[in-house]
PDB file of N, CA and C in Angstrom:
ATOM      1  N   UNK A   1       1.915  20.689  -8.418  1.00  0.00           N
ATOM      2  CA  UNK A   1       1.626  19.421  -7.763  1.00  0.00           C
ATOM      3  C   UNK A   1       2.809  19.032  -6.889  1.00  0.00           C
ATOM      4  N   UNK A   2       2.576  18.545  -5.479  1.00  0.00           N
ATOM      5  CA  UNK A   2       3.851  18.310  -4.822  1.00  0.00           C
ATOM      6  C   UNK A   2       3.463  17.210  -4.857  1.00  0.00           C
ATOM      7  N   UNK A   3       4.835  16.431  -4.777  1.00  0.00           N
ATOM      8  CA  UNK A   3       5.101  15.301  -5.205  1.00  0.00           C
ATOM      9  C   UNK A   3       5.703  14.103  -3.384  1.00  0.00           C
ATOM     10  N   UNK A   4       5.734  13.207  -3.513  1.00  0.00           N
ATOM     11  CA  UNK A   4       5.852  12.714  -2.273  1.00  0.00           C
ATOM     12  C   UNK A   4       7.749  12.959  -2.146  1.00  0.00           C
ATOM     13  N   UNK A   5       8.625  12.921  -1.361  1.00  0.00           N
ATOM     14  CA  UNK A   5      10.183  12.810  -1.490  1.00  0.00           C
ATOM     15  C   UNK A   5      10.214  11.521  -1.142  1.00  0.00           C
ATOM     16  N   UNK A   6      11.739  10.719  -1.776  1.00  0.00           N
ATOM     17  CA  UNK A   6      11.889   9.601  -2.288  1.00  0.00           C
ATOM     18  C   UNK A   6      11.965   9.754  -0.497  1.00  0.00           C
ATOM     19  N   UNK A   7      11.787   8.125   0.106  1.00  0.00           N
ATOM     20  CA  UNK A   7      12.344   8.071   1.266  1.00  0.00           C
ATOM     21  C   UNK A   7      11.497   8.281   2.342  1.00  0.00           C
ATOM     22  N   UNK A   8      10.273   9.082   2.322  1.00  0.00           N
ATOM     23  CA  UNK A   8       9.356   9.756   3.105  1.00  0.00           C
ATOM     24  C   UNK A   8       8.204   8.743   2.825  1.00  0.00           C
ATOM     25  N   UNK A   9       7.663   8.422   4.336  1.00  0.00           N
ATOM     26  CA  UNK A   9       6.411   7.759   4.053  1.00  0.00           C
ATOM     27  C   UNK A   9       5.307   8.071   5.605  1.00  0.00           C
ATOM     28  N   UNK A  10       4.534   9.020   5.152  1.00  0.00           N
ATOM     29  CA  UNK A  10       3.712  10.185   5.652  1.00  0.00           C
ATOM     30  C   UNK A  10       2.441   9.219   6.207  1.00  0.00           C
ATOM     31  N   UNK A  11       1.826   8.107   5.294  1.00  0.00           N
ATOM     32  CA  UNK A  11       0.434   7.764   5.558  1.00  0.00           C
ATOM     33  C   UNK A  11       0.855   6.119   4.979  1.00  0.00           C
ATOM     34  N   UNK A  12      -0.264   5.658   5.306  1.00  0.00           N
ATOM     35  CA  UNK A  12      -0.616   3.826   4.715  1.00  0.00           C
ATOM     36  C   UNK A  12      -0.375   3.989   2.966  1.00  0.00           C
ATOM     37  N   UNK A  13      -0.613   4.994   2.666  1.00  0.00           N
ATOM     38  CA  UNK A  13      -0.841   5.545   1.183  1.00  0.00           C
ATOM     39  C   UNK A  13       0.777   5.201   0.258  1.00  0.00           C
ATOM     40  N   UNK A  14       1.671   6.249   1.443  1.00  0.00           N
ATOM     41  CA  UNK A  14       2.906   6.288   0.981  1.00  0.00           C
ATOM     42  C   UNK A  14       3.468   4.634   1.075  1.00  0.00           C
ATOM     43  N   UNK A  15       3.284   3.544   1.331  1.00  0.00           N
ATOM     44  CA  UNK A  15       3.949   2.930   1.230  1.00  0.00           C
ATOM     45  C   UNK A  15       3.762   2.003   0.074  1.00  0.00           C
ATOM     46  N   UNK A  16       4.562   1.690  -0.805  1.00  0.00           N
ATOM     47  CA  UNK A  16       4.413   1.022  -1.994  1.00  0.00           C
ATOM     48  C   UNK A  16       6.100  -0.111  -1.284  1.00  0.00           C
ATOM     49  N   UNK A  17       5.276  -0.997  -0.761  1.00  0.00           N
ATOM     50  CA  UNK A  17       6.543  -1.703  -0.400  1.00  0.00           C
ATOM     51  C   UNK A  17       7.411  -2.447  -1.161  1.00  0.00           C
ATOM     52  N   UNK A  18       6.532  -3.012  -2.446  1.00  0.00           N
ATOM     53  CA  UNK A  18       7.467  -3.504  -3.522  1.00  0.00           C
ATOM     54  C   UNK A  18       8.675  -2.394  -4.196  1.00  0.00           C
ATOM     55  N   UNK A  19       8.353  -1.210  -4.233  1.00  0.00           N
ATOM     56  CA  UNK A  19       8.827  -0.067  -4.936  1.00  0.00           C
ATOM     57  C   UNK A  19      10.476  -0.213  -3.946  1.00  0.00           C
ATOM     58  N   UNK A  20      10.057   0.191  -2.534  1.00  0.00           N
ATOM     59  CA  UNK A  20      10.431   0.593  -1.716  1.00  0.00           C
ATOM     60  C   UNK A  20      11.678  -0.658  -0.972  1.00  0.00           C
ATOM     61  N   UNK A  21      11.385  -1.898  -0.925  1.00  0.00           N
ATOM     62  CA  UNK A  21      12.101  -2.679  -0.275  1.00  0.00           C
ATOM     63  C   UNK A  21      12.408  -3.821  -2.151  1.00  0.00           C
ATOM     64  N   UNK A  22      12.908  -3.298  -2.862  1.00  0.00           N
ATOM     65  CA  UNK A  22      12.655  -3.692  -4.211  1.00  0.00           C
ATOM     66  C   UNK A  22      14.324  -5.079  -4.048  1.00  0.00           C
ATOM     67  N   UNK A  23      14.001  -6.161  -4.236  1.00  0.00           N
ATOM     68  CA  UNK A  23      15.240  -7.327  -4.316  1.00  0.00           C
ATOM     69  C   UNK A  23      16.325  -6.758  -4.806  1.00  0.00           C
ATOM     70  N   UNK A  24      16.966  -5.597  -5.343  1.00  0.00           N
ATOM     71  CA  UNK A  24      18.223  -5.462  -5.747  1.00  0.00           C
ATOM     72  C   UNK A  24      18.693  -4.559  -4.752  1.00  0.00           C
ATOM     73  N   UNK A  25      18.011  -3.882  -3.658  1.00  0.00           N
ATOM     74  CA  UNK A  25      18.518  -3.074  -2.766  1.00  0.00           C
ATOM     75  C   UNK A  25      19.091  -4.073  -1.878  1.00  0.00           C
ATOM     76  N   UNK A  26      20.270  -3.648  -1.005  1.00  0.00           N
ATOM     77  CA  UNK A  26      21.219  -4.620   0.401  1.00  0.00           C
ATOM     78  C   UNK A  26      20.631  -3.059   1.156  1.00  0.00           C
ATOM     79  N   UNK A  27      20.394  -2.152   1.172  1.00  0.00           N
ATOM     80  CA  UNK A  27      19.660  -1.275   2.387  1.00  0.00           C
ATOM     81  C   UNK A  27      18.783  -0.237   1.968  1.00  0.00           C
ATOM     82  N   UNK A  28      17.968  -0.187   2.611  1.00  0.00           N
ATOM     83  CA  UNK A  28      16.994   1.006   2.535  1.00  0.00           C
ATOM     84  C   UNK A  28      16.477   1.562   3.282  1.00  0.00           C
ATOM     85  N   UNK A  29      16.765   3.059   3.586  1.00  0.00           N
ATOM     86  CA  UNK A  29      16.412   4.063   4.307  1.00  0.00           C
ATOM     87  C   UNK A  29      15.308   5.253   4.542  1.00  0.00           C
ATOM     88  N   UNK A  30      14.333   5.142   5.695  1.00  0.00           N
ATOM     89  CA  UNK A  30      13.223   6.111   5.093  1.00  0.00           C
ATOM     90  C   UNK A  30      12.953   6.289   6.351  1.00  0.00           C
ATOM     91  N   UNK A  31      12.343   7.316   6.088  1.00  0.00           N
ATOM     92  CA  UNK A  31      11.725   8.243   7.695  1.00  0.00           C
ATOM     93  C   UNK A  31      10.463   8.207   7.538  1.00  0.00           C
ATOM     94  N   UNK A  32       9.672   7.816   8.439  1.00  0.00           N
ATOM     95  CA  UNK A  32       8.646   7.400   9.045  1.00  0.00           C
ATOM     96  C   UNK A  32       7.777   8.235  10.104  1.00  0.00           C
ATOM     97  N   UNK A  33       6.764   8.647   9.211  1.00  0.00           N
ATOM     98  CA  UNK A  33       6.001   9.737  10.532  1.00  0.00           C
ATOM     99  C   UNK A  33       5.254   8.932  11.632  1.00  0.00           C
ATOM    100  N   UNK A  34       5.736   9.550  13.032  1.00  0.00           N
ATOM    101  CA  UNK A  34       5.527   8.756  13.969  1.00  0.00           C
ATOM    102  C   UNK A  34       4.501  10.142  14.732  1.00  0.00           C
ATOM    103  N   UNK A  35       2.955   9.992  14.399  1.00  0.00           N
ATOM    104  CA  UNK A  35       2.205  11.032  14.719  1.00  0.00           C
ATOM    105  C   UNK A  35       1.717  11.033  16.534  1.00  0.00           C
ATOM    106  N   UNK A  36       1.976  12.631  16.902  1.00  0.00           N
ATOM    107  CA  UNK A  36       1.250  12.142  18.122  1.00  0.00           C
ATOM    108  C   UNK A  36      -0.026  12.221  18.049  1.00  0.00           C
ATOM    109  N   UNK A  37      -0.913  11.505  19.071  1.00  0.00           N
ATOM    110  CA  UNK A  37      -2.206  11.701  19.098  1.00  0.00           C
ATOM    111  C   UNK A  37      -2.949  11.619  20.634  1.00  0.00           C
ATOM    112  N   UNK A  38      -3.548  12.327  21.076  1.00  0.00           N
ATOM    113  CA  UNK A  38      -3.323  12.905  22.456  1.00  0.00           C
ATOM    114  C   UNK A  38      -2.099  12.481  23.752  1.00  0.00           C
ATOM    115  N   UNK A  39      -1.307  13.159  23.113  1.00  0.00           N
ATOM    116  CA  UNK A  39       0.380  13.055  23.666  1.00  0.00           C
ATOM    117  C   UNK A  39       0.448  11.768  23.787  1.00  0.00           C
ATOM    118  N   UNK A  40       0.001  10.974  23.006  1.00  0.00           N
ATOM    119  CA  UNK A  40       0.579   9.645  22.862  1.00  0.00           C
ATOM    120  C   UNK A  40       1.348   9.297  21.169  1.00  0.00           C
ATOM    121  N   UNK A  41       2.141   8.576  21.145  1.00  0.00           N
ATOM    122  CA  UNK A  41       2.941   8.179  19.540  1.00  0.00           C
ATOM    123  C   UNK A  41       1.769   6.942  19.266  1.00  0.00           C
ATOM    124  N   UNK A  42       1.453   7.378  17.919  1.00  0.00           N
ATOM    125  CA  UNK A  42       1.095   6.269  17.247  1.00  0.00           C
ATOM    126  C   UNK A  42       2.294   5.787  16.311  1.00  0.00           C
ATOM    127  N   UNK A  43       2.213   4.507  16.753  1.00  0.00           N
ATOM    128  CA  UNK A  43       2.909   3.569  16.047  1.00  0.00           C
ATOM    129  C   UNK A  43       2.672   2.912  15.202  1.00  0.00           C
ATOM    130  N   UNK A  44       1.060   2.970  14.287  1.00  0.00           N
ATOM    131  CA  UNK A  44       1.006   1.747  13.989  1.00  0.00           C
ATOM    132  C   UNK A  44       1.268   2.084  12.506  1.00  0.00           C
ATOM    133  N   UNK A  45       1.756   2.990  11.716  1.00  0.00           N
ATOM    134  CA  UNK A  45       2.706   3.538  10.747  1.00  0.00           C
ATOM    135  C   UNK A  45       3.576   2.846  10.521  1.00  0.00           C
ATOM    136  N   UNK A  46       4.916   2.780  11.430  1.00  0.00           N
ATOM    137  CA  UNK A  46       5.980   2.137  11.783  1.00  0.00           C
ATOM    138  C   UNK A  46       5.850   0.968  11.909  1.00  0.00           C
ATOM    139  N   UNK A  47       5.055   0.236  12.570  1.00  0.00           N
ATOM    140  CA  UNK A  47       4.765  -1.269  12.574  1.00  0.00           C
ATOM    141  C   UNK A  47       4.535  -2.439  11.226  1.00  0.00           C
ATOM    142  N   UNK A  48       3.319  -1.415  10.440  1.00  0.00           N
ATOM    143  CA  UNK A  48       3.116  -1.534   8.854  1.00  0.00           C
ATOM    144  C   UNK A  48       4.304  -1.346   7.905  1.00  0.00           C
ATOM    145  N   UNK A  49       5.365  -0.133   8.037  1.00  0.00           N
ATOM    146  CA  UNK A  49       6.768  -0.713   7.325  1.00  0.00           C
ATOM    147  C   UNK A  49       7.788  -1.553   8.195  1.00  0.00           C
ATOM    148  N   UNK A  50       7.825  -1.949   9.136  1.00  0.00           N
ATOM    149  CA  UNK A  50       8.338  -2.814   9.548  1.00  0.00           C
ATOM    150  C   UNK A  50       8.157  -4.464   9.148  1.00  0.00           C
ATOM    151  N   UNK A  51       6.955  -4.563   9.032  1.00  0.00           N
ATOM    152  CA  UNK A  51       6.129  -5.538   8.799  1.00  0.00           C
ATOM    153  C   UNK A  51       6.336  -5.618   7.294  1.00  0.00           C
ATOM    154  N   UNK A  52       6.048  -4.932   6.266  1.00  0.00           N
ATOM    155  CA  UNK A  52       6.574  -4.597   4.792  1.00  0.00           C
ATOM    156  C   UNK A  52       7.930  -5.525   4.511  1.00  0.00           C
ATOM    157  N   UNK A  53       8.829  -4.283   5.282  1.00  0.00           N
ATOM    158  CA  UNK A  53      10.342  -4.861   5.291  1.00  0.00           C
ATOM    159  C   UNK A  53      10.711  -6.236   5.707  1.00  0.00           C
ATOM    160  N   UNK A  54      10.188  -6.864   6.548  1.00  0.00           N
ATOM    161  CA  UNK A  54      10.805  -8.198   7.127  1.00  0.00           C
ATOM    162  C   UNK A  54      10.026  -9.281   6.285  1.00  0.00           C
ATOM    163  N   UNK A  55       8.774  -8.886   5.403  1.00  0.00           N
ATOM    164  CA  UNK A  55       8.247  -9.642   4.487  1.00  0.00           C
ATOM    165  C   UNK A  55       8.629  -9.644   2.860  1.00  0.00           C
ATOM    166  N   UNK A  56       9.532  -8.190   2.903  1.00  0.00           N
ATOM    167  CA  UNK A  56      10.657  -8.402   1.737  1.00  0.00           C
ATOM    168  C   UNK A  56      11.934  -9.006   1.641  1.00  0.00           C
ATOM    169  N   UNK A  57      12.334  -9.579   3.015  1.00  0.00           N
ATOM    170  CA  UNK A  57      13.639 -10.120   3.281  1.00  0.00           C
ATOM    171  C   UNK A  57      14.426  -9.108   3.835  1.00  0.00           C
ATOM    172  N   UNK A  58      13.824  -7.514   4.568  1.00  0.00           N
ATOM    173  CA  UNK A  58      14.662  -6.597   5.321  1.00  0.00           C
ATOM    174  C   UNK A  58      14.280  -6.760   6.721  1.00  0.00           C
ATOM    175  N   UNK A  59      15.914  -6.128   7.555  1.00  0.00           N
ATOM    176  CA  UNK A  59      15.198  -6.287   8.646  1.00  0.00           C
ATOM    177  C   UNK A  59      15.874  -4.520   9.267  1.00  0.00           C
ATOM    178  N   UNK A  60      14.662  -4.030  10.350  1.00  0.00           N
ATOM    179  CA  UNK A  60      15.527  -2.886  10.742  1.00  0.00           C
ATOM    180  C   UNK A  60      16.521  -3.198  11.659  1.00  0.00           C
ATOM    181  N   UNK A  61      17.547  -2.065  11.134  1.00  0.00           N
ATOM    182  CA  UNK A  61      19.075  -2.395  12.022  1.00  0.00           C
ATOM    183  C   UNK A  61      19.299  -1.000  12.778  1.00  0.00           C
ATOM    184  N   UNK A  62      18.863  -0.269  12.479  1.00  0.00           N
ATOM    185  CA  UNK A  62      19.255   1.024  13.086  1.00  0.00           C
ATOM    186  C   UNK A  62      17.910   1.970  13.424  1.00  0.00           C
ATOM    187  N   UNK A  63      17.818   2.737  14.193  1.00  0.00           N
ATOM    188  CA  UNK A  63      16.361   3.962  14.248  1.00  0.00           C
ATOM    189  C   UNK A  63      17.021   5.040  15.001  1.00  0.00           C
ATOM    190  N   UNK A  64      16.420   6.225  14.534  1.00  0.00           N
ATOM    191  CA  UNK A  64      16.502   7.344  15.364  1.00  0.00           C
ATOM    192  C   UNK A  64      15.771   8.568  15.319  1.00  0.00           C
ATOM    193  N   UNK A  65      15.095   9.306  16.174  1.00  0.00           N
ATOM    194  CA  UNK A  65      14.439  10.248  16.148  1.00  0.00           C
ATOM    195  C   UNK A  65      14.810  11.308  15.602  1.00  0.00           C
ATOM    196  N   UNK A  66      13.768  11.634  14.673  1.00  0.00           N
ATOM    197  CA  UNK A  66      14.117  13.742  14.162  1.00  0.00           C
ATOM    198  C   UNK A  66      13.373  13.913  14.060  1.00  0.00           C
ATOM    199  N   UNK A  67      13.772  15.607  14.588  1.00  0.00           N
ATOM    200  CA  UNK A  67      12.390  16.045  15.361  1.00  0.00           C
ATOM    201  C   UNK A  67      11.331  15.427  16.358  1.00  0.00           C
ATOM    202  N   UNK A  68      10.201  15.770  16.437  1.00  0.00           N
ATOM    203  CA  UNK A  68       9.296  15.530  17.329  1.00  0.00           C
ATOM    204  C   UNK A  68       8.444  14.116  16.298  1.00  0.00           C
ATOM    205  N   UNK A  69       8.284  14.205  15.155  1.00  0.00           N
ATOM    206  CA  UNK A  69       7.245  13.527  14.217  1.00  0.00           C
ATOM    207  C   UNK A  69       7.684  12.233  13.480  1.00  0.00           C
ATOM    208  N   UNK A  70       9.421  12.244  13.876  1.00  0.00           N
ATOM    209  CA  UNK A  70       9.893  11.376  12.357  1.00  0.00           C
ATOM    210  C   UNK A  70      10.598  10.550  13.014  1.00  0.00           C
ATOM    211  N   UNK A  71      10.906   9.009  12.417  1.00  0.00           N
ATOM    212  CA  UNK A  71      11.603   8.365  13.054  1.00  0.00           C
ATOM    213  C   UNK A  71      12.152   8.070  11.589  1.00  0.00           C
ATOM    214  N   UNK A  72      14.248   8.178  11.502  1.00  0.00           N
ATOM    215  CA  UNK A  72      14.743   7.702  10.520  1.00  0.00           C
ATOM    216  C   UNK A  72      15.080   6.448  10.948  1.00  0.00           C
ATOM    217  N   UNK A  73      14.306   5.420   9.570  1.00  0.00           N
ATOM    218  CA  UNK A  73      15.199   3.799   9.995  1.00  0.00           C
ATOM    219  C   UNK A  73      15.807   3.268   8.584  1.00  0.00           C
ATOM    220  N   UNK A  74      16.624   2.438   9.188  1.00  0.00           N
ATOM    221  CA  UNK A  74      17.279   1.903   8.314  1.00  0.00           C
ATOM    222  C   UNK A  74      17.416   0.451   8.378  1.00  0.00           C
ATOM    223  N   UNK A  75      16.965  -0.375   7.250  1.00  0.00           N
ATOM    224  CA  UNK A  75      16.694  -1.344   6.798  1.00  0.00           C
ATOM    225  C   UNK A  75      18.006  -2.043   6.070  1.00  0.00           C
ATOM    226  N   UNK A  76      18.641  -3.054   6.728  1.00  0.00           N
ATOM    227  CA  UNK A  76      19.310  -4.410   6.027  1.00  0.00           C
ATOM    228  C   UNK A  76      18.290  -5.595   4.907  1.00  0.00           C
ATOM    229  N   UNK A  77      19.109  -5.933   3.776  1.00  0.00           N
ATOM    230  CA  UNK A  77      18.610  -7.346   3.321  1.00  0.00           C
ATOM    231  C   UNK A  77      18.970  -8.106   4.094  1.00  0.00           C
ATOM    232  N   UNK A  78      18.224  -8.987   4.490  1.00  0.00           N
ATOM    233  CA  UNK A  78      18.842 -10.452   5.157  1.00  0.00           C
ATOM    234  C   UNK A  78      19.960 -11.255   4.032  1.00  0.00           C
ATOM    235  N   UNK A  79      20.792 -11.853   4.665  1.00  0.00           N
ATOM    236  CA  UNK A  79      21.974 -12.482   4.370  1.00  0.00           C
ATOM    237  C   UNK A  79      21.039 -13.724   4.553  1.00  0.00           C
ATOM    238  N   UNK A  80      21.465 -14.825   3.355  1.00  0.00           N
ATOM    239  CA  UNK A  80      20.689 -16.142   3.125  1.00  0.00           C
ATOM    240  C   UNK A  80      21.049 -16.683   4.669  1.00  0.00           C
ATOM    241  N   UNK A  81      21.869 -16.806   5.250  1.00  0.00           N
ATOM    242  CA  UNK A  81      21.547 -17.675   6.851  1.00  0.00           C
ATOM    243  C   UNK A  81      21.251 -16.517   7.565  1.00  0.00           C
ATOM    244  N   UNK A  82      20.773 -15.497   7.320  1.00  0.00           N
ATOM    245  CA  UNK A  82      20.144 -14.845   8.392  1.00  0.00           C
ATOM    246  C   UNK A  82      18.723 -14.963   7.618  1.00  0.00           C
ATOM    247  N   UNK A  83      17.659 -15.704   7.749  1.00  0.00           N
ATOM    248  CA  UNK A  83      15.994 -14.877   7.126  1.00  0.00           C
ATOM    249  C   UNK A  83      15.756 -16.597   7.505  1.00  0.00           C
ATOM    250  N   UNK A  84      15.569 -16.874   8.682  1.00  0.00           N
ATOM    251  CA  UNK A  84      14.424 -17.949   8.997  1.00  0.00           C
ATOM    252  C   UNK A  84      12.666 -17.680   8.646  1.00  0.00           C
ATOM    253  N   UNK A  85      11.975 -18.435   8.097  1.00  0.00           N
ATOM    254  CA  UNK A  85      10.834 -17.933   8.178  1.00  0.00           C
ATOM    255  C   UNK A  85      10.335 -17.553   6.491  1.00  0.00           C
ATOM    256  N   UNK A  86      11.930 -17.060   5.763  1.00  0.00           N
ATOM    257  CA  UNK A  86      11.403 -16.747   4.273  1.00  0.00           C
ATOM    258  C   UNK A  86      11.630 -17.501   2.828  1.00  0.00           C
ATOM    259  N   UNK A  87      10.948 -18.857   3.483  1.00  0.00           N
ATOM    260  CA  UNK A  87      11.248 -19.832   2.177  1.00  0.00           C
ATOM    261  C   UNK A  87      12.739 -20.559   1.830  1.00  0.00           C
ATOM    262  N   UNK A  88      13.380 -19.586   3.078  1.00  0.00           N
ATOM    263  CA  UNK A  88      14.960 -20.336   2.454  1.00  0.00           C
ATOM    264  C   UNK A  88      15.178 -21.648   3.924  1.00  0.00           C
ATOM    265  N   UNK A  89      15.627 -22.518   3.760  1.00  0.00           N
ATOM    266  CA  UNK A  89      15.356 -24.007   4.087  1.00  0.00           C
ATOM    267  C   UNK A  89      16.707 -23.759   5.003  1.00  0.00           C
ATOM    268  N   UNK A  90      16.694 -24.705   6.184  1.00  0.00           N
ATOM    269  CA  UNK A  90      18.279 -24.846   6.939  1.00  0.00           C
ATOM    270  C   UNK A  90      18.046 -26.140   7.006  1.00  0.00           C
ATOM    271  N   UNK A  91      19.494 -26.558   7.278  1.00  0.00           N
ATOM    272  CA  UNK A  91      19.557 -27.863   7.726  1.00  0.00           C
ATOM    273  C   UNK A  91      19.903 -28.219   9.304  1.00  0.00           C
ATOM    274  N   UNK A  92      19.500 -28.962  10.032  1.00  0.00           N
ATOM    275  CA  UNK A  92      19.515 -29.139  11.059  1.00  0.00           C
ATOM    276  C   UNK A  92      21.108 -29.348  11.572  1.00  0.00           C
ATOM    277  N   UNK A  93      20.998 -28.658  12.760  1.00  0.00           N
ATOM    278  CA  UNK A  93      22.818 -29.076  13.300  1.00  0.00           C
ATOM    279  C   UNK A  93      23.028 -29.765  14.221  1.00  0.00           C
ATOM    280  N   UNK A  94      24.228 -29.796  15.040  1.00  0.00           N
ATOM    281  CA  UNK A  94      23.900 -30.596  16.217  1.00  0.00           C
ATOM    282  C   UNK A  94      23.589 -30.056  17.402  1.00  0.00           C
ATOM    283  N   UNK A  95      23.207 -28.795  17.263  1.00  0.00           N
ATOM    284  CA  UNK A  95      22.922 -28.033  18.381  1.00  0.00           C
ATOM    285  C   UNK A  95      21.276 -28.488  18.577  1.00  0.00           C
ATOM    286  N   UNK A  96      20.533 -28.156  17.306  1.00  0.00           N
ATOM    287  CA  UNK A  96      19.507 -28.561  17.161  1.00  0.00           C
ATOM    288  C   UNK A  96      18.990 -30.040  18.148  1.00  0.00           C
ATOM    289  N   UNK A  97      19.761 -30.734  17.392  1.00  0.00           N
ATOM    290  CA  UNK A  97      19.499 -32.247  17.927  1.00  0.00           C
ATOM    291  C   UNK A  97      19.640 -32.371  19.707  1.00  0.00           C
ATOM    292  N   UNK A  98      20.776 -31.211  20.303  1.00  0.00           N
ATOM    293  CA  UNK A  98      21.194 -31.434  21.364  1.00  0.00           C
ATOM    294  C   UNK A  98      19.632 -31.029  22.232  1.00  0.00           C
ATOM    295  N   UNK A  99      19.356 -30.129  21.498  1.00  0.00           N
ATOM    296  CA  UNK A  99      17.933 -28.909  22.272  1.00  0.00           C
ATOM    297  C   UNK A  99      17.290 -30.168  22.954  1.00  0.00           C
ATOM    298  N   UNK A 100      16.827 -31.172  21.564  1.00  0.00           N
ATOM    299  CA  UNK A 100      15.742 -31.911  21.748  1.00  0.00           C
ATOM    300  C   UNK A 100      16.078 -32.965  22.728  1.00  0.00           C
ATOM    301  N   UNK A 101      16.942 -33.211  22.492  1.00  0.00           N
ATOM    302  CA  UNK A 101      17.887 -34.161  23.725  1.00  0.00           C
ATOM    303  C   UNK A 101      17.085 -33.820  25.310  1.00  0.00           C
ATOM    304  N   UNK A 102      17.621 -33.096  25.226  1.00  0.00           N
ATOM    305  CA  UNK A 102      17.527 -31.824  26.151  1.00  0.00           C
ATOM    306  C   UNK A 102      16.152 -32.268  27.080  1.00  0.00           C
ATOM    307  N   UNK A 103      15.082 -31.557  26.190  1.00  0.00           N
ATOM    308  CA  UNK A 103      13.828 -31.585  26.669  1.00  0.00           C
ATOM    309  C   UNK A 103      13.305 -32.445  26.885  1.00  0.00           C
ATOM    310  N   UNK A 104      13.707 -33.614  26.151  1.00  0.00           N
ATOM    311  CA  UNK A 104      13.133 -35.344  26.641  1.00  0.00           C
ATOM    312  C   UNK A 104      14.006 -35.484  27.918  1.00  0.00           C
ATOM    313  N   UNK A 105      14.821 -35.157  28.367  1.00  0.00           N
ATOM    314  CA  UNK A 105      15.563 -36.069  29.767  1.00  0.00           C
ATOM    315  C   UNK A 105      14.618 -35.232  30.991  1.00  0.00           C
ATOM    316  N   UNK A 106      14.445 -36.075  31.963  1.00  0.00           N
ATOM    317  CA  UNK A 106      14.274 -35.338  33.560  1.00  0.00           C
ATOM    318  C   UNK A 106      15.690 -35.313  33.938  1.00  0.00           C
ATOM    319  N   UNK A 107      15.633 -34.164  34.664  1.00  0.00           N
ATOM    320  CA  UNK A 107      16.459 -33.067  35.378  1.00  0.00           C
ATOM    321  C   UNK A 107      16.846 -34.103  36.573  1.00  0.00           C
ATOM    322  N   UNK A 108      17.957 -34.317  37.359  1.00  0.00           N
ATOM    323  CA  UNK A 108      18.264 -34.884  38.441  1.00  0.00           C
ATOM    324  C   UNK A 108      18.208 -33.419  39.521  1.00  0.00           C
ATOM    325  N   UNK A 109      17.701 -34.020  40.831  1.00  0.00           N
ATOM    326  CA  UNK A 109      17.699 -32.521  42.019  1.00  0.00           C
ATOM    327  C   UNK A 109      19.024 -32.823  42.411  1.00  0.00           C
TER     328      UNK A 109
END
């Protein structure tokens, strides 16, 4: 029986994203078959662990091609002020406040 290799994720099948992007990892690395299909790349492999990862609190930081089929990426945890979007709360600054400033005034010509 062959078995899948840790790291390798071939089909929709291979991805067990809890397994894979698991809260005690700070990075995780896996190569990603990026299939052609009439000399075009399907992407939508890559999109689905991308999408995985940034909904576990990873984000990709690095990619690179091997071979013709594989794309190796590598995945960061978000740092608590880096992950807008995942339940963790900010407090407003004064930059914030300035934005809004901002957009209420008319512009002088």
């Amino acid at each position: 029986m062959n078995e899948q290799p840790a790291g390798v994720v071939e089909t929709f099948a291979d991805l067990d994203a809890e397994a894979i992007f698991a809260p005690h990892r700070d990075q995780v690395i896996l190569a990603v078959r990026i299939t052609p299909v009439f000399n075009t790349l399907d992407l939508g492999l890559v999109a689905a662990v991308v999408d995985a990862a940034n909904q576990a609190g990873f984000a990709l930081v690095r990619e690179q091609s091997f071979r013709d089929e594989w794309l190796l990426c590598v995945f960061d945890a978000y740092d608590d002020h880096d992950a807008p979007g995942l339940g963790r709360s900010r407090d407003l600054d004064d930059r914030d406040l300035d934005d809004r400033e901002l957009d209420d005034r008319e512009l002088d010509d």
